[in-house]
C-alpha atoms as a PDB file:
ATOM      1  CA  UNK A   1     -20.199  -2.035  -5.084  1.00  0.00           C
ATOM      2  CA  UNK A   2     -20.999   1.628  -4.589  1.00  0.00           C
ATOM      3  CA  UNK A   3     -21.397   0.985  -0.997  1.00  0.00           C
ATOM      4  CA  UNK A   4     -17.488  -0.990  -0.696  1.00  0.00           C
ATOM      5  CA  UNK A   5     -15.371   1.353   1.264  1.00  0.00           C
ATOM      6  CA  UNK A   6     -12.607   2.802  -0.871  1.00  0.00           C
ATOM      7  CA  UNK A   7     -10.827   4.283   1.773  1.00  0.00           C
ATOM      8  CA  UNK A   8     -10.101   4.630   5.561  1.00  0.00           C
ATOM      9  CA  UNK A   9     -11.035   0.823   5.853  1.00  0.00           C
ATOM     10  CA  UNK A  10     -10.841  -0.665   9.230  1.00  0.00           C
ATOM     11  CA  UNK A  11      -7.271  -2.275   8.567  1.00  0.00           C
ATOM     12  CA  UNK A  12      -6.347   0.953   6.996  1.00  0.00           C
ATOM     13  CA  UNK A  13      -7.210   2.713  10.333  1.00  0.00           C
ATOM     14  CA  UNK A  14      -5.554   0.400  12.463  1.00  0.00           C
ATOM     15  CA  UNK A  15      -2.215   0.561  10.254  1.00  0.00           C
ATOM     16  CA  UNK A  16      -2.012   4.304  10.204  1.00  0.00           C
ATOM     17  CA  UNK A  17      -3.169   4.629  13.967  1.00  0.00           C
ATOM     18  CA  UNK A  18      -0.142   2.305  15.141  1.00  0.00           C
ATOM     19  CA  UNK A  19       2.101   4.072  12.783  1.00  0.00           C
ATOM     20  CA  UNK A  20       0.679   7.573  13.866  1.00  0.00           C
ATOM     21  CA  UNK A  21       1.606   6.902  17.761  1.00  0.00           C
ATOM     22  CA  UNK A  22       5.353   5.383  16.341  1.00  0.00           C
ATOM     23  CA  UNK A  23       5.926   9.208  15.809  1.00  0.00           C
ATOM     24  CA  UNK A  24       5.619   8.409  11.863  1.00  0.00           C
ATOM     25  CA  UNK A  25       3.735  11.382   9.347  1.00  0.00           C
ATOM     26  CA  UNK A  26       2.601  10.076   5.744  1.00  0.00           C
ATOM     27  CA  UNK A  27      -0.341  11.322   3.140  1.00  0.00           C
ATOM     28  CA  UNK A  28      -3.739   9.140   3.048  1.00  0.00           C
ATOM     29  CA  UNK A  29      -4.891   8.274  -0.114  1.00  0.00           C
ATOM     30  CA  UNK A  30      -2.361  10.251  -2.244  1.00  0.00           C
ATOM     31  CA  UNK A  31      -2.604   9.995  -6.172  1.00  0.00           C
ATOM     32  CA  UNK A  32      -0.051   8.255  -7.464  1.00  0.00           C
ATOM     33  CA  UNK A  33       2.622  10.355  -9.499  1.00  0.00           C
ATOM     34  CA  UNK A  34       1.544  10.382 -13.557  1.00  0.00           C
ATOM     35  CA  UNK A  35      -1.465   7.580 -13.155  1.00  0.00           C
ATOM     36  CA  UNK A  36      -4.827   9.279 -12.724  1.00  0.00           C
ATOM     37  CA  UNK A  37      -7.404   7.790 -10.761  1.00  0.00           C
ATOM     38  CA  UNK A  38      -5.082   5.295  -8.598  1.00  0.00           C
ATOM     39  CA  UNK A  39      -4.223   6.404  -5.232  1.00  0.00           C
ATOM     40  CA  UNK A  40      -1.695   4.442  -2.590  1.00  0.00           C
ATOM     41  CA  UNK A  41      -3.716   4.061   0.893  1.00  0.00           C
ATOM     42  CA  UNK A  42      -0.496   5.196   3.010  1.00  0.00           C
ATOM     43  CA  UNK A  43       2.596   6.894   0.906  1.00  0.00           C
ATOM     44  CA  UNK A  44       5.413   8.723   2.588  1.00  0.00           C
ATOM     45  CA  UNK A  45       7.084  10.798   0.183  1.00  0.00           C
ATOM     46  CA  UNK A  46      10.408  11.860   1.441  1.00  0.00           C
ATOM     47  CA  UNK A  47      11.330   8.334   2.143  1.00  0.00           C
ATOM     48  CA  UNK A  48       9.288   6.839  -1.258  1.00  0.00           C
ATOM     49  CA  UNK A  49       7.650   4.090   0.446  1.00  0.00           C
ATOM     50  CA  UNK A  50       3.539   3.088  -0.932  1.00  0.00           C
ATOM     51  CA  UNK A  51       1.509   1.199   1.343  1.00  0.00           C
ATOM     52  CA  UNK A  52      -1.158  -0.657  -0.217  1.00  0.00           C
ATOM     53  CA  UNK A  53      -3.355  -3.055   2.039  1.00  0.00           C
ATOM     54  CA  UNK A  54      -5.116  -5.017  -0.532  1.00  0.00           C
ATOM     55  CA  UNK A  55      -8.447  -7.014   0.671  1.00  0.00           C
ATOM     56  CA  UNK A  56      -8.941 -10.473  -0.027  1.00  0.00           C
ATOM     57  CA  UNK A  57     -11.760 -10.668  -2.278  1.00  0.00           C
ATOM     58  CA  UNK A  58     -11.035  -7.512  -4.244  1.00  0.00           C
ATOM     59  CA  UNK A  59      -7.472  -8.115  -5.286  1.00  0.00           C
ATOM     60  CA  UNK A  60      -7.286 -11.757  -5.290  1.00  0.00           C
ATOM     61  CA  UNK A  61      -5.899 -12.946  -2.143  1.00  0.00           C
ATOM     62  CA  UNK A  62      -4.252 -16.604  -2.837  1.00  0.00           C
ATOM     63  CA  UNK A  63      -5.563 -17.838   0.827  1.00  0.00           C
ATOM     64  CA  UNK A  64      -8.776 -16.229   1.366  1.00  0.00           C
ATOM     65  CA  UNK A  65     -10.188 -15.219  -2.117  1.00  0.00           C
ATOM     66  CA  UNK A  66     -13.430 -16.307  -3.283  1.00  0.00           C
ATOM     67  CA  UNK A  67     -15.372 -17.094  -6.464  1.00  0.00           C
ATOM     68  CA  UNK A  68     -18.812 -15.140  -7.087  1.00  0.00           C
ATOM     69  CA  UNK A  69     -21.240 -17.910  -8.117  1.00  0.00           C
ATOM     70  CA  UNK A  70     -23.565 -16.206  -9.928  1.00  0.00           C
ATOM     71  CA  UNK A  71     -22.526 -13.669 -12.748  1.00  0.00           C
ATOM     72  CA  UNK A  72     -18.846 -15.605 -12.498  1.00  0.00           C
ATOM     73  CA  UNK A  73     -17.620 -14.436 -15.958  1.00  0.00           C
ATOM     74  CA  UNK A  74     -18.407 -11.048 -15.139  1.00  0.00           C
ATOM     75  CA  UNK A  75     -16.476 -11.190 -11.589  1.00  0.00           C
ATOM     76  CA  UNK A  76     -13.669 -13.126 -12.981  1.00  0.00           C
ATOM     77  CA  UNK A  77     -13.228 -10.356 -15.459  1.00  0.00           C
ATOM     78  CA  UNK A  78     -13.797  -7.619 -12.673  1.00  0.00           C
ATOM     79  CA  UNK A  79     -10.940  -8.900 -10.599  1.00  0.00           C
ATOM     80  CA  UNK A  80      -8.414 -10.104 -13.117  1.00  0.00           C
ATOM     81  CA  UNK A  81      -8.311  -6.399 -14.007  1.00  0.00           C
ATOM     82  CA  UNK A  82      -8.179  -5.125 -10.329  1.00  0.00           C
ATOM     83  CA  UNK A  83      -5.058  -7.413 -10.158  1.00  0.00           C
ATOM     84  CA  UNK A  84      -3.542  -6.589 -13.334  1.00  0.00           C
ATOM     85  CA  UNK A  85      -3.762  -2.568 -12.350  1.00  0.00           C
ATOM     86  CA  UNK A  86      -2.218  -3.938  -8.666  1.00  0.00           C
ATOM     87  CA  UNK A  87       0.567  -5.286 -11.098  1.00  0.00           C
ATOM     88  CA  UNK A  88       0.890  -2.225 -13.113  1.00  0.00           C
ATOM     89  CA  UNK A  89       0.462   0.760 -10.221  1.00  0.00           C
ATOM     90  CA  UNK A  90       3.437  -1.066  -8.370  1.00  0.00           C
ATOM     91  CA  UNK A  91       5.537  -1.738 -11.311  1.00  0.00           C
ATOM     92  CA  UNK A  92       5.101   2.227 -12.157  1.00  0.00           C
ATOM     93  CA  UNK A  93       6.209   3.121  -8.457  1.00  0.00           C
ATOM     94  CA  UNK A  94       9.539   0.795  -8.487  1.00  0.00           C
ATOM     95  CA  UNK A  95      10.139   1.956 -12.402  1.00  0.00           C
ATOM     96  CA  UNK A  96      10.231   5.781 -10.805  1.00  0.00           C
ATOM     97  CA  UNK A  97      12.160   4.819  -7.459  1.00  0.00           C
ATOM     98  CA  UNK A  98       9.943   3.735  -5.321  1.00  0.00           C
ATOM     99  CA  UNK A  99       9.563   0.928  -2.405  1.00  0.00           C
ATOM    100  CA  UNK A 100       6.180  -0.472  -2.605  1.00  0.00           C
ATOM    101  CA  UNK A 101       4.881  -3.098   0.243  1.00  0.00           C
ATOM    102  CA  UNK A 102       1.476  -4.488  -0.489  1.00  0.00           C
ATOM    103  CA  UNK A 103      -0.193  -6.559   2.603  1.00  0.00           C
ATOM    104  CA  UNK A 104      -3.531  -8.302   2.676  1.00  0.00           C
ATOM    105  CA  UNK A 105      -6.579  -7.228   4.919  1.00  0.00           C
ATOM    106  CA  UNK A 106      -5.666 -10.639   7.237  1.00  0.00           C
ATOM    107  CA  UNK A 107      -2.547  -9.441   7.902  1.00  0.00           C
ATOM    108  CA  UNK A 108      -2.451  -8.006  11.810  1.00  0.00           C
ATOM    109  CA  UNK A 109      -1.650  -4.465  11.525  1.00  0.00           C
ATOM    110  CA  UNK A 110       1.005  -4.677  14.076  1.00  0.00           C
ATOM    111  CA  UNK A 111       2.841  -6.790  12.048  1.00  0.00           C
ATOM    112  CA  UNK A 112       2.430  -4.328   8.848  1.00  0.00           C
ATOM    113  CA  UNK A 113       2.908  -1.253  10.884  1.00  0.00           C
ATOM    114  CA  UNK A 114       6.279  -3.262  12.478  1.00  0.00           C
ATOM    115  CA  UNK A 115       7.770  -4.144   8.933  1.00  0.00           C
ATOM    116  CA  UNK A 116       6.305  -0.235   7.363  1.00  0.00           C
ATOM    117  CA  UNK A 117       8.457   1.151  10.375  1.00  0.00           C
ATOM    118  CA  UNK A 118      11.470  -0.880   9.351  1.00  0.00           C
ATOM    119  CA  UNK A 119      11.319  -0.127   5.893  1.00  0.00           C
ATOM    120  CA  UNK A 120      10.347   3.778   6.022  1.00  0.00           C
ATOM    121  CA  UNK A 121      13.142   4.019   8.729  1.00  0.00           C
ATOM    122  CA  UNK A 122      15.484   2.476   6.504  1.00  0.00           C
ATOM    123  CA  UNK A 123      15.048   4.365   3.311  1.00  0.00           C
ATOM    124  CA  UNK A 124      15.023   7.456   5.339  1.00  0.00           C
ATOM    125  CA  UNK A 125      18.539   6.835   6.723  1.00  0.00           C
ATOM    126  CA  UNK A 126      20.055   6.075   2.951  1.00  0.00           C
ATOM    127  CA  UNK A 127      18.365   9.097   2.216  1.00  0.00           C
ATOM    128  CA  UNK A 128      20.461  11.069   4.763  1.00  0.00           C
ATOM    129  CA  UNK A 129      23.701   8.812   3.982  1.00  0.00           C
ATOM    130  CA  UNK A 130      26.471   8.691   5.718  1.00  0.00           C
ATOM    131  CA  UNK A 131      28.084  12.014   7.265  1.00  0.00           C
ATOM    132  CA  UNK A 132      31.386  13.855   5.327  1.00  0.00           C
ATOM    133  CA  UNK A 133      33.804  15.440   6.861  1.00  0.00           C
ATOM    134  CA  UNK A 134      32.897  18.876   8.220  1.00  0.00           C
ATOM    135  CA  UNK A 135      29.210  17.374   8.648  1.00  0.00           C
ATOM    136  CA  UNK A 136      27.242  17.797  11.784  1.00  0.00           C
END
């Protein structure tokens, strides 16, 4: 396990590269506000949007996860709590205002950079909100 990437995976790199050349700046690997030890793999903070991109065996995908065969308690246990914390990080972002999009490792990063762009773009504008009068 020592040896699994933790960061800067090759779907990671692909996301951010694609949303790098859209123009779009964000933090890599930030902690997470008041959780130690958890980080979110792409996080823009003005517009409080976490990317996660979750691979399949680690947190559980339901189309491509698989069963270790030998030590299978232990593994069960191991990734039941890998999903629970998924479950808890995100519910601790949303509680404190935050948009959080989880995607799986399959997932084409053009697709997750499209829908990121949407969605940053989006929470950027409500941000801003709509001009008053005597605004420029």
């Amino acid at each position: 396990m020592s040896r699994q990437a933790r960061r800067d995976t090759a779907p990671e790199v692909a996301v951010r590269k694609l949303l790098h050349a859209s123009g779009f700046r964000y933090r890599v690997n930030a902690r997470v506000p008041d959780m130690p030890r958890r980080t979110v793999d792409i996080m823009f903070t003005k517009a409080k949007v976490a990317v996660f991109l979750d691979g399949c065996f680690w947190h559980g995908c339901p189309l491509h996860a698989t069963q270790p065969k030998a030590n299978a308690e232990w593994w069960r246990e191991k990734l039941d709590k890998n999903i629970a914390r998924d479950k808890e990080t995100s519910a601790h972002l949303e509680a404190a205002g935050w948009t959080v999009l989880r995607f799986w490792e399959h997932e084409t990063p053009e697709e997750i950079s499209a829908e990121v762009a949407v969605i940053v773009a989006r929470s950027r504008s409500q941000e801003t909100g709509p001009a008053r009068n005597g605004d420029k």
